[in-house]
C-alpha atoms as a PDB file:
ATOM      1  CA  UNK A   1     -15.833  -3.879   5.730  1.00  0.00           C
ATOM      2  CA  UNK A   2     -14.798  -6.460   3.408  1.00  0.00           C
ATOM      3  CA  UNK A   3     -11.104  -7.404   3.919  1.00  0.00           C
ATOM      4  CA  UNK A   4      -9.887  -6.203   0.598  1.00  0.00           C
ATOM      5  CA  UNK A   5     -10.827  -4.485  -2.734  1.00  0.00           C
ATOM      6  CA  UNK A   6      -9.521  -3.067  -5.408  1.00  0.00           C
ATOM      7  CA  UNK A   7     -10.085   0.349  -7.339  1.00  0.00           C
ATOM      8  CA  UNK A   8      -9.163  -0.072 -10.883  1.00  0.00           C
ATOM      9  CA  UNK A   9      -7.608   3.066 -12.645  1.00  0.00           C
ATOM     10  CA  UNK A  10      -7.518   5.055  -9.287  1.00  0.00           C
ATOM     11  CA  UNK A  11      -4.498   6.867 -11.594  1.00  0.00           C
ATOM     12  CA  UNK A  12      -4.370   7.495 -14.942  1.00  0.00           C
ATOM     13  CA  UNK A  13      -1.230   6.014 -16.871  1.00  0.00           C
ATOM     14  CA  UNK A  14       0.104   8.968 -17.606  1.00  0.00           C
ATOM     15  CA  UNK A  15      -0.102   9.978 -13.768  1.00  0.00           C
ATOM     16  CA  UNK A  16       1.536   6.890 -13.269  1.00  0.00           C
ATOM     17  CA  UNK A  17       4.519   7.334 -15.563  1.00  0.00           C
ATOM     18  CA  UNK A  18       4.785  11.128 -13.706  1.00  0.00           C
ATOM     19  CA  UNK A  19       4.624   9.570 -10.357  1.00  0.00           C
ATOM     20  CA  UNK A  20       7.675   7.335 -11.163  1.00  0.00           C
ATOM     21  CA  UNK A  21       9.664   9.622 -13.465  1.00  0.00           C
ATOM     22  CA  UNK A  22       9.749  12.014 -10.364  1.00  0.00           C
ATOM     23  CA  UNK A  23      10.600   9.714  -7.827  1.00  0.00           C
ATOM     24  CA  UNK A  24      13.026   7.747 -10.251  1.00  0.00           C
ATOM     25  CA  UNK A  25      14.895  11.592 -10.486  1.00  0.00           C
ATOM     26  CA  UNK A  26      14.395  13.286  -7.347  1.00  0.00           C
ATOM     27  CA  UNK A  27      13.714  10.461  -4.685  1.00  0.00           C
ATOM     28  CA  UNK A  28      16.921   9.132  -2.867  1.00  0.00           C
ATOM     29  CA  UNK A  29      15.958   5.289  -2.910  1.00  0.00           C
ATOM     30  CA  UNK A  30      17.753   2.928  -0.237  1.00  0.00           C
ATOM     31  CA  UNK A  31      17.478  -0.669   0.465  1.00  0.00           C
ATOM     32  CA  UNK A  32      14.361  -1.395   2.099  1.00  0.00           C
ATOM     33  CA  UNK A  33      14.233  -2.026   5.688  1.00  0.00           C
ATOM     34  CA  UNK A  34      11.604  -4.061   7.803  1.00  0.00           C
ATOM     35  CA  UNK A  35      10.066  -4.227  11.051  1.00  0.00           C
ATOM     36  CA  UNK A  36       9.764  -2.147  13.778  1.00  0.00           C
ATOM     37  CA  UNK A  37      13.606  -2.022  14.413  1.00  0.00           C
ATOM     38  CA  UNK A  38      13.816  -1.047  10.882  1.00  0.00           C
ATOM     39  CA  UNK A  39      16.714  -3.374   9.993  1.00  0.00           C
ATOM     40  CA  UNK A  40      17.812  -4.667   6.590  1.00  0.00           C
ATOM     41  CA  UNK A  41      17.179  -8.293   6.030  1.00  0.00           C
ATOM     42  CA  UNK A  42      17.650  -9.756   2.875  1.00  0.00           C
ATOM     43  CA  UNK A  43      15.640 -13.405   3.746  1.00  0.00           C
ATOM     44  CA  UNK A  44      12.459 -11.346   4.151  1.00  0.00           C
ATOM     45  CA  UNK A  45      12.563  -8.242   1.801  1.00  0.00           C
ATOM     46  CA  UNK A  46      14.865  -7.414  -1.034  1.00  0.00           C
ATOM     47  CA  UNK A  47      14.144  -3.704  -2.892  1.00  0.00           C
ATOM     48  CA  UNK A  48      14.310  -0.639  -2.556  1.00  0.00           C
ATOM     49  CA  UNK A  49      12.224   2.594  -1.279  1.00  0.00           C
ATOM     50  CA  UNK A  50      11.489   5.980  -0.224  1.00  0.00           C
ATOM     51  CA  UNK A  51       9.361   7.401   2.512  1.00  0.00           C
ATOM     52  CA  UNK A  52       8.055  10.757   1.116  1.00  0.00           C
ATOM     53  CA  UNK A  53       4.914  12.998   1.283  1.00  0.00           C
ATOM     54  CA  UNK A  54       3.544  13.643  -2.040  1.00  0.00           C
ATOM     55  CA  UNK A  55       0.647  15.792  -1.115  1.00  0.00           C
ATOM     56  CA  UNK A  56       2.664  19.000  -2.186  1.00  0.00           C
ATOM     57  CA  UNK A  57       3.627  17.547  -5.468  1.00  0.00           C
ATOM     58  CA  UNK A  58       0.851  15.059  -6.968  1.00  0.00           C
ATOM     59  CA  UNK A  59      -2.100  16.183  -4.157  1.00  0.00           C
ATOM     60  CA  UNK A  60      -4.648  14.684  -6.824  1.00  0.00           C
ATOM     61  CA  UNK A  61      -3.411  11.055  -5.210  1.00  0.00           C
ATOM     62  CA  UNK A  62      -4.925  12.030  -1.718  1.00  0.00           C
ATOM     63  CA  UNK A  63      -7.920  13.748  -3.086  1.00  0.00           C
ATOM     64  CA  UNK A  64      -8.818  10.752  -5.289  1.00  0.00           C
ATOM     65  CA  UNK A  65      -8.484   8.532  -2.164  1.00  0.00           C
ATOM     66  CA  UNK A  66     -10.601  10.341   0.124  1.00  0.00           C
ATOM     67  CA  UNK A  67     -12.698  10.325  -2.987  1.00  0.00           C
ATOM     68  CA  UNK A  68     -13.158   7.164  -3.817  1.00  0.00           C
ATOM     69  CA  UNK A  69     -12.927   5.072  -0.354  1.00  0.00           C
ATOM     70  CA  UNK A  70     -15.653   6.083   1.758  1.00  0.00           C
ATOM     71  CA  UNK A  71     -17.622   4.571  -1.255  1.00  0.00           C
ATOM     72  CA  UNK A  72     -16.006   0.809  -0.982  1.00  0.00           C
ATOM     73  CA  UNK A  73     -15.821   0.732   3.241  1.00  0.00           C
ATOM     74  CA  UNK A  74     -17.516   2.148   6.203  1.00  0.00           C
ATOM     75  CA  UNK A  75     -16.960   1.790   9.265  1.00  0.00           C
ATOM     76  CA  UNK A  76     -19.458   3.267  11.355  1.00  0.00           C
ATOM     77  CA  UNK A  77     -18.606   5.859  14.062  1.00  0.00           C
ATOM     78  CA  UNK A  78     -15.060   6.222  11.885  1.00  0.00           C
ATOM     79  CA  UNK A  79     -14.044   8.465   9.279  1.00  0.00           C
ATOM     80  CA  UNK A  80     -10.617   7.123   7.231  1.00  0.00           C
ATOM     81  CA  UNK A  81      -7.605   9.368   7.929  1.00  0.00           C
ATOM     82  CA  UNK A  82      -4.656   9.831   6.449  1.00  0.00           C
ATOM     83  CA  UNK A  83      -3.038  12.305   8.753  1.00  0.00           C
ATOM     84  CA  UNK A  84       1.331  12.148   8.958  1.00  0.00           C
ATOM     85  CA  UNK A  85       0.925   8.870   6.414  1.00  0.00           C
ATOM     86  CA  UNK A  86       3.270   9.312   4.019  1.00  0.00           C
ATOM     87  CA  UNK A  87       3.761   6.930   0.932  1.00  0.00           C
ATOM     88  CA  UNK A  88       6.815   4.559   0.223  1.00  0.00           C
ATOM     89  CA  UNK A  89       7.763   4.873  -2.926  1.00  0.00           C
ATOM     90  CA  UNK A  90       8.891   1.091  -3.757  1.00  0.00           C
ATOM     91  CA  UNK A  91      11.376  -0.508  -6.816  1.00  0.00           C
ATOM     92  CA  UNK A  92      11.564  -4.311  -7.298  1.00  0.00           C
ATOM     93  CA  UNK A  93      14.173  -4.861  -9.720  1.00  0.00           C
ATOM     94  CA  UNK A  94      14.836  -8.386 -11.288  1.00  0.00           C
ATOM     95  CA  UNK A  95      15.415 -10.961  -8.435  1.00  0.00           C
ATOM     96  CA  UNK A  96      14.125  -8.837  -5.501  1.00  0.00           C
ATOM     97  CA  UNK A  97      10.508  -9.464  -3.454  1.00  0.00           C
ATOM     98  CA  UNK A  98       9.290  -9.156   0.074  1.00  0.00           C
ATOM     99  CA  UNK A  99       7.765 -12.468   1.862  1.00  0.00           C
ATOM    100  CA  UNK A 100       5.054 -12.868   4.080  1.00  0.00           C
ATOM    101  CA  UNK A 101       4.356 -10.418   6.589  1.00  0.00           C
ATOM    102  CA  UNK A 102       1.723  -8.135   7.768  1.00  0.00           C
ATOM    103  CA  UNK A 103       1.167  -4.310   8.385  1.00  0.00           C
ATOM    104  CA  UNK A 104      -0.116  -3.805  11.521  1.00  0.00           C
ATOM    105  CA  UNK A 105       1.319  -5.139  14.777  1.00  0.00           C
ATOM    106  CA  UNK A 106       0.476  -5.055  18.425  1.00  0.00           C
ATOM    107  CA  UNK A 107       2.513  -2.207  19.055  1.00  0.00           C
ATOM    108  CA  UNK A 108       4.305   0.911  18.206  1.00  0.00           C
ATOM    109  CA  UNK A 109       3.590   2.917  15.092  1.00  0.00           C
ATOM    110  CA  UNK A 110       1.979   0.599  12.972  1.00  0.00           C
ATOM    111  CA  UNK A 111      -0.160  -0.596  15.383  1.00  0.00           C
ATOM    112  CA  UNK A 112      -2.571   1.952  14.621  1.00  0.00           C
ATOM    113  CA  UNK A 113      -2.557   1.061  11.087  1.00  0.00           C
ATOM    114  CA  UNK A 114      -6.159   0.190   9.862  1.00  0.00           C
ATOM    115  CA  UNK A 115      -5.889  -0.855   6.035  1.00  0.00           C
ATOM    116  CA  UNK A 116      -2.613  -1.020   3.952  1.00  0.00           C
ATOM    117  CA  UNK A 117      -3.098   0.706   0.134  1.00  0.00           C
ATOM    118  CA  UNK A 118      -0.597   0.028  -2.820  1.00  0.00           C
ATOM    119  CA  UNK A 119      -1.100   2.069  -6.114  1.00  0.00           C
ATOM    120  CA  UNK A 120       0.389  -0.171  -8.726  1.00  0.00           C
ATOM    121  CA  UNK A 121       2.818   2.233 -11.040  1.00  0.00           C
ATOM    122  CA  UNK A 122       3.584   0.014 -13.900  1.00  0.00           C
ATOM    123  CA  UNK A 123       3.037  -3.318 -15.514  1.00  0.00           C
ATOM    124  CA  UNK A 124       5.814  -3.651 -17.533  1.00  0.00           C
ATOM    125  CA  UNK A 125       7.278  -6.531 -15.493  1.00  0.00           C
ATOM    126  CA  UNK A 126       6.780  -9.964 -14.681  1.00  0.00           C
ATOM    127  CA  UNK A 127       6.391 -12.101 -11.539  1.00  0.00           C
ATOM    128  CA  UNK A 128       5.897  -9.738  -8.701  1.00  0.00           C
ATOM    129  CA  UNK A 129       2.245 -10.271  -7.872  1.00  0.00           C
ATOM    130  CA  UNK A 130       1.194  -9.289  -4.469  1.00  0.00           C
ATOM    131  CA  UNK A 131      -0.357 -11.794  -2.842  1.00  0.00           C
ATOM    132  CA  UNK A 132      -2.120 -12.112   0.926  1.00  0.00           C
ATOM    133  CA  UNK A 133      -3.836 -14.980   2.887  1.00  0.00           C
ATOM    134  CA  UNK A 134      -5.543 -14.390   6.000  1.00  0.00           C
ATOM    135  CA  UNK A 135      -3.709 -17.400   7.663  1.00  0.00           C
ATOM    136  CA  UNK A 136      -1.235 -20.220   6.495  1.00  0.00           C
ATOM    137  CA  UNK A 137      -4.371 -22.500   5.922  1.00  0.00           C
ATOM    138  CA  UNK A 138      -6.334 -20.433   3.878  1.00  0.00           C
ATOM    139  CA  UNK A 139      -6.163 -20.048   0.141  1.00  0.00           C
ATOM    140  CA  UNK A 140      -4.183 -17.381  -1.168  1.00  0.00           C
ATOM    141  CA  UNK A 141      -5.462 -14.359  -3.311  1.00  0.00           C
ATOM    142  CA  UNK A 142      -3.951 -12.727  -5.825  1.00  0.00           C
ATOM    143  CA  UNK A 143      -4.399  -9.014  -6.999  1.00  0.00           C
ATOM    144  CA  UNK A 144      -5.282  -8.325 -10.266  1.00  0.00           C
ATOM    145  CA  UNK A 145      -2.410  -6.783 -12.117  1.00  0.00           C
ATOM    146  CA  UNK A 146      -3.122  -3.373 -13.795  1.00  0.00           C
ATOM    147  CA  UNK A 147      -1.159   0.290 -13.998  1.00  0.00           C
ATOM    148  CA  UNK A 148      -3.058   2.857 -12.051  1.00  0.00           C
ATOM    149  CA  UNK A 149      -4.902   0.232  -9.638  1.00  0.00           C
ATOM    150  CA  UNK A 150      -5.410   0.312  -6.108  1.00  0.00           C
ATOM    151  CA  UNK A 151      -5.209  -2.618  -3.821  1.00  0.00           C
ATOM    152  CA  UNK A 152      -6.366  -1.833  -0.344  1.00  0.00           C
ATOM    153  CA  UNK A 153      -6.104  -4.495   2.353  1.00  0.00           C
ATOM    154  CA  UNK A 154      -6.428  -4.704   6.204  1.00  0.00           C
ATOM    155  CA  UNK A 155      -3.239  -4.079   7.318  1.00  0.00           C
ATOM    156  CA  UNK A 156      -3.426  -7.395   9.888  1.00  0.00           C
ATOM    157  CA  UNK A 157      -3.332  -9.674   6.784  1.00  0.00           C
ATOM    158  CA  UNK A 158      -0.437 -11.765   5.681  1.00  0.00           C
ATOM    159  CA  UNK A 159       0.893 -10.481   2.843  1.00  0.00           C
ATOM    160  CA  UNK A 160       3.514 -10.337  -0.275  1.00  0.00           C
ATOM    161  CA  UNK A 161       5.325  -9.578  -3.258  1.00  0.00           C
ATOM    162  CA  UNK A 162       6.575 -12.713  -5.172  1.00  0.00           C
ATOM    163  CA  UNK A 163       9.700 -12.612  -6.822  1.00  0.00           C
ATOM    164  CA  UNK A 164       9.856  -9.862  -9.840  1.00  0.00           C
ATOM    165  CA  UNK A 165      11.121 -12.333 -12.828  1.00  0.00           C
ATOM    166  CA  UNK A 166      11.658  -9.879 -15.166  1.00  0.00           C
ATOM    167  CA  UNK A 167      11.715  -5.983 -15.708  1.00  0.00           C
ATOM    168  CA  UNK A 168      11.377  -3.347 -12.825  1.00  0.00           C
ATOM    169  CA  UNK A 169       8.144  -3.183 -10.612  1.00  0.00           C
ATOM    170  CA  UNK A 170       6.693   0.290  -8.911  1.00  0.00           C
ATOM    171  CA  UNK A 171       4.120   0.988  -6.351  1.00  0.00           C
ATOM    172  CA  UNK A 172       3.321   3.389  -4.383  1.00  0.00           C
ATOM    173  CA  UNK A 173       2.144   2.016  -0.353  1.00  0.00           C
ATOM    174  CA  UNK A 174       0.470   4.090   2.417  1.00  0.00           C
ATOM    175  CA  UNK A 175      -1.921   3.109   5.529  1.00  0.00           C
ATOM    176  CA  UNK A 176      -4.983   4.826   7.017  1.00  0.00           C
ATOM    177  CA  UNK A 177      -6.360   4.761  10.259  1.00  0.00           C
ATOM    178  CA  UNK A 178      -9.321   5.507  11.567  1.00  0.00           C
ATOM    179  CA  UNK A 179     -10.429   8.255  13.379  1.00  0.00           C
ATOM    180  CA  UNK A 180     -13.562   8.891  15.515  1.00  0.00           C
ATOM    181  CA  UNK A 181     -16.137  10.925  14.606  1.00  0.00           C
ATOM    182  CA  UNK A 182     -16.816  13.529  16.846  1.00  0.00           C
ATOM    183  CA  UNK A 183     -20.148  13.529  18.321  1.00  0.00           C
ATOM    184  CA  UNK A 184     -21.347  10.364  16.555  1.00  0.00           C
ATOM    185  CA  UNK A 185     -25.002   9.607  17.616  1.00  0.00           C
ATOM    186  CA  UNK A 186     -24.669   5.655  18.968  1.00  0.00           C
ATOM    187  CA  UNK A 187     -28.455   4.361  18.259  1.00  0.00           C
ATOM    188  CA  UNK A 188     -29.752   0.719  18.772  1.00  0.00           C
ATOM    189  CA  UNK A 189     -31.693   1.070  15.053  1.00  0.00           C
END
């Protein structure tokens, strides 16, 4: 598998604009947390979020992805799964980011984390690119902006969201693991 890709138009803009006016309305957004001690620290994240499962309201997300991503990545052996990943719902307002990090680590929870996905909700803001570099040496890529785009990533990569300059930013994030197939035939050809 390549180390990241992106899907343009995964949503249409109109999904997009129903994805946030329902979780702008019914979601109960708090300050975003990090690690796996879940504790609030400015220095490294600033915005805010909500864990929810939005298979019951918008399941067209969740089709689409198992749709669409066994086209871009295979891994033999593996099928992608989603199981008990829910999506955090994320607001950057003016001023607010999240710095370096990565998705995956050796243990707990997100250790089984295979690939990181954000759905980009809007582009009616400035700054806030999301950014990743495989190490501090090497160059660092940046996603092409664009409402309704995924971004998927492996989830062991360094990355970010620079500073939103201007306006209010929206994404959706969720991770997928992978998950043996049973009775996979293991051939030398």
């Amino acid at each position: 598998m390549v180390e990241n890709f992106t899907i343009k138009n995964l949503l249409t803009e109109s999904e997009c604009d129903e994805i946030i006016g329902y979780s702008t309305k019914n979601l109960n957004l708090t300050k975003a947390l990090v690690g796996t001690e879940a504790i609030y620290n400015e220095k490294m994240r600033k915005s805010s979020v909500s864990i929810t499962n939005y298979d019951s309201v918008f399941p067209f997300i969740k089709q689409r992805l198992l749709k669409q991503l066994p086209g871009y990545m295979n891994v033999k052996g593996h099928e992608i799964n989603f199981d008990n990943q829910p999506y955090q719902f994320t607001k950057y307002e003016k001023g607010e980011y999240y710095n370096w990090h990565v998705d995956s680590i050796d243990d707990g929870y997100m250790a089984k984390r295979y690939c990181s996905i954000v759905i980009q909700l809007n582009n009616s803001y400035t700054g806030g690119e999301l950014q990743m570099q495989k190490n501090e040496d090497d160059d660092i890529i940046t996603f092409e902006c664009g409402k309704g785009n995924l971004f998927v990533f492996l989830s062991n990569i360094r990355h970010r969201v620079n500073t939103v300059t201007g306006g209010t930013r929206y994404s959706l994030v969720s991770w997928f693991t992978l998950k043996p197939i049973e009775n996979f035939k293991k051939t030398l050809i």
